[in-house]
C-alpha atoms as a PDB file:
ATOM      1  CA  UNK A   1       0.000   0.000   0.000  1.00  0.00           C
ATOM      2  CA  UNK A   2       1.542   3.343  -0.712  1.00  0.00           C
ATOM      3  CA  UNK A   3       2.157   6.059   1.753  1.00  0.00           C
ATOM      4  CA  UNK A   4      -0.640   8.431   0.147  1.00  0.00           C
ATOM      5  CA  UNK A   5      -2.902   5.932   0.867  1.00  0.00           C
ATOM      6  CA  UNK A   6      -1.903   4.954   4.364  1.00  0.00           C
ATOM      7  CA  UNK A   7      -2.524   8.839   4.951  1.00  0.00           C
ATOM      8  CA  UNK A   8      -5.734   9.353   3.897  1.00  0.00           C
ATOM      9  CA  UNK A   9      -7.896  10.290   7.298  1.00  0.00           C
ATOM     10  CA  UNK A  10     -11.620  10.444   5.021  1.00  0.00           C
ATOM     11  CA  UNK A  11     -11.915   7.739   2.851  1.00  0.00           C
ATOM     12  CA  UNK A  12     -15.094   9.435   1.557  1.00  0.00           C
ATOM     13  CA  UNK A  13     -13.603  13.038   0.755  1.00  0.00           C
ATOM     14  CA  UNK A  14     -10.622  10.960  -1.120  1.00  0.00           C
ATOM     15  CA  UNK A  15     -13.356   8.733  -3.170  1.00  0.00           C
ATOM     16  CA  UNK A  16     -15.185  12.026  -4.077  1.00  0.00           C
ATOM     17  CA  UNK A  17     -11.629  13.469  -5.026  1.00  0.00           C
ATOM     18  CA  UNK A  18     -10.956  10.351  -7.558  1.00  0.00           C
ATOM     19  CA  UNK A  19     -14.528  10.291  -8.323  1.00  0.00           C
ATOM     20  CA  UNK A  20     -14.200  13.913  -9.559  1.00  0.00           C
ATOM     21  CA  UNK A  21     -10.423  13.669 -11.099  1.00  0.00           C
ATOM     22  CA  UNK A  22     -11.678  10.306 -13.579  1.00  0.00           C
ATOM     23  CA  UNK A  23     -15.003  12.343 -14.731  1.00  0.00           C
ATOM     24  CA  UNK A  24     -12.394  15.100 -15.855  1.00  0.00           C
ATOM     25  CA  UNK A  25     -10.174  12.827 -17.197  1.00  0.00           C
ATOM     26  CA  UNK A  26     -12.995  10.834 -19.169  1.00  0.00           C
ATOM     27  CA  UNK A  27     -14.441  14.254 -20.933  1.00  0.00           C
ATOM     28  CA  UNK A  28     -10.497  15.043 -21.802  1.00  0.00           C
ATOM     29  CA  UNK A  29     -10.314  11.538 -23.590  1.00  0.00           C
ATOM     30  CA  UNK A  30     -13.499  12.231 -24.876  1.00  0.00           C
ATOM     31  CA  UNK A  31     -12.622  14.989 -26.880  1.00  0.00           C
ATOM     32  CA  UNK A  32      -8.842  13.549 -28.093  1.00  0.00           C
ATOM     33  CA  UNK A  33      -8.220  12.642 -31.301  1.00  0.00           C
ATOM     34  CA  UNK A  34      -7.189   9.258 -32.030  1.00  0.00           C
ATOM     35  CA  UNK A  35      -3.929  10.006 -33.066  1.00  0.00           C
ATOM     36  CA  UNK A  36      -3.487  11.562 -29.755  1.00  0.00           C
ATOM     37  CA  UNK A  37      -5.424   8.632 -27.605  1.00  0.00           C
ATOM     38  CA  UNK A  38      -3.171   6.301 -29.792  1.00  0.00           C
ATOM     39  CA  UNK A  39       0.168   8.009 -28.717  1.00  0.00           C
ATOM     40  CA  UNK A  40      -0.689   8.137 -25.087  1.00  0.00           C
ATOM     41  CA  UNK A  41      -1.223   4.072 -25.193  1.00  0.00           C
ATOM     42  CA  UNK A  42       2.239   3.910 -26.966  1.00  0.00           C
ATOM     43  CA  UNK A  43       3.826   5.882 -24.306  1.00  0.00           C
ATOM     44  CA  UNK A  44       2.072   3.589 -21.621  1.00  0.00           C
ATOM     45  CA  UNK A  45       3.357   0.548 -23.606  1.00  0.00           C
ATOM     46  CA  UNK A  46       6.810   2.137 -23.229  1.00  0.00           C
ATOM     47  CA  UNK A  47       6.801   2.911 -19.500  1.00  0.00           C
ATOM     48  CA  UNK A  48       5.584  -0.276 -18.502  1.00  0.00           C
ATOM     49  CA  UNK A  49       8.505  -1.838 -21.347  1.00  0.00           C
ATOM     50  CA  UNK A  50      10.810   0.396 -19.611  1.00  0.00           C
ATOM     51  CA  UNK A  51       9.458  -0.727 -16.410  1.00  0.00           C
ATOM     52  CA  UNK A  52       9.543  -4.093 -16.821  1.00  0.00           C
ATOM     53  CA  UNK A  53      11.988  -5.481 -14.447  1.00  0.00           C
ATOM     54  CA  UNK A  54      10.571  -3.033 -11.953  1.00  0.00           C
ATOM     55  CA  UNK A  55       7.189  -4.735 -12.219  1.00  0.00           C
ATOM     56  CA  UNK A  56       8.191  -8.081 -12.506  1.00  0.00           C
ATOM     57  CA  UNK A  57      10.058  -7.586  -9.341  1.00  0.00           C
ATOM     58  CA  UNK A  58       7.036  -5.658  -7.777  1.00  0.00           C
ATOM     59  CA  UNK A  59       4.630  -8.436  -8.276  1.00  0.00           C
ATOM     60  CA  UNK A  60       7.389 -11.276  -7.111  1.00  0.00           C
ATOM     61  CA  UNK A  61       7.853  -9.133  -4.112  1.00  0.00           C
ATOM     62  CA  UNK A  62       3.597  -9.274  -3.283  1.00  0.00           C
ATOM     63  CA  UNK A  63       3.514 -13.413  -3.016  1.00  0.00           C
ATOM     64  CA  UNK A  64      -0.201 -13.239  -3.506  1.00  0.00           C
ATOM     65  CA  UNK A  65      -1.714 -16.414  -4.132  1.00  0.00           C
ATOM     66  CA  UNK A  66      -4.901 -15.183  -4.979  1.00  0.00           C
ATOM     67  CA  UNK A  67      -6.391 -16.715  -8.497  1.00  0.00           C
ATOM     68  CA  UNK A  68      -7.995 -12.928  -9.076  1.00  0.00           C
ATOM     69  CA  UNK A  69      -4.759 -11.529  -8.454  1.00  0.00           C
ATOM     70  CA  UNK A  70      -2.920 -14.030 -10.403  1.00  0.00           C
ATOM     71  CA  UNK A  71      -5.176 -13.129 -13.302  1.00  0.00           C
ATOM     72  CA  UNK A  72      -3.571  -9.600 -13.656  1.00  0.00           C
ATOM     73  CA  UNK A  73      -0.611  -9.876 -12.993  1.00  0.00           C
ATOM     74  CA  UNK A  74       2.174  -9.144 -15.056  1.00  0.00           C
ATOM     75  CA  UNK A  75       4.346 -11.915 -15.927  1.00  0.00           C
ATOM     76  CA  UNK A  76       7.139 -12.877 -18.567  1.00  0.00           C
ATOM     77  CA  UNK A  77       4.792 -13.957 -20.736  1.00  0.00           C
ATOM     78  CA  UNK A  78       2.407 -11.602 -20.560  1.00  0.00           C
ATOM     79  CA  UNK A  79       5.056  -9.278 -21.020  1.00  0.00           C
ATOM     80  CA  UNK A  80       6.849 -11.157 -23.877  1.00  0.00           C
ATOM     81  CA  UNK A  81       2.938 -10.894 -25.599  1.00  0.00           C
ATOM     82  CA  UNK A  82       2.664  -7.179 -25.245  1.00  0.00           C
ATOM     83  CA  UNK A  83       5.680  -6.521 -27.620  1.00  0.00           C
ATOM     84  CA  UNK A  84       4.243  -9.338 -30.320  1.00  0.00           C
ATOM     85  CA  UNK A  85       3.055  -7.280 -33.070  1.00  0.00           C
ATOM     86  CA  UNK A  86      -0.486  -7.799 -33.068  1.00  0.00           C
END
């Protein structure tokens, strides 16, 4: 859990607060191009490339067993799949 979580002292001011930030973001997306929503999931695919190790590690580091959690996780092959051209 990170620390601005562990900090958070009204869970329901914080919900509003990411309630509020994710309708903003949604009109934003809204009104981008596709050229422009299509470069910002290029430059995710990059971070979490560039990441890579970082999550791997991350996700080692967590244990869980849970089959949910096992379902998203990132793995070598999962990884490996993302830079398959499609």
């Amino acid at each position: 859990m990170n620390d601005r979580i562990k900090n958070i002292s009204n869970i329901a001011e914080y919900m509003q607060g990411v309630g509020k930030a994710a309708r903003a973001a949604s009109r934003a997306i809204a009104r981008a191009s596709t050229a422009t929503k299509n470069n910002a999931l290029l430059a995710i695919a990059a971070n979490i490339k560039a990441r890579e190790a970082e999550l791997l590690a991350a996700n080692a580091k967590d244990g869980s067993s849970d089959t949910d959690t096992q379902g998203r996780r990132l793995n070598d092959r999962r990884a490996a799949a993302s830079r398959s051209p499609r």
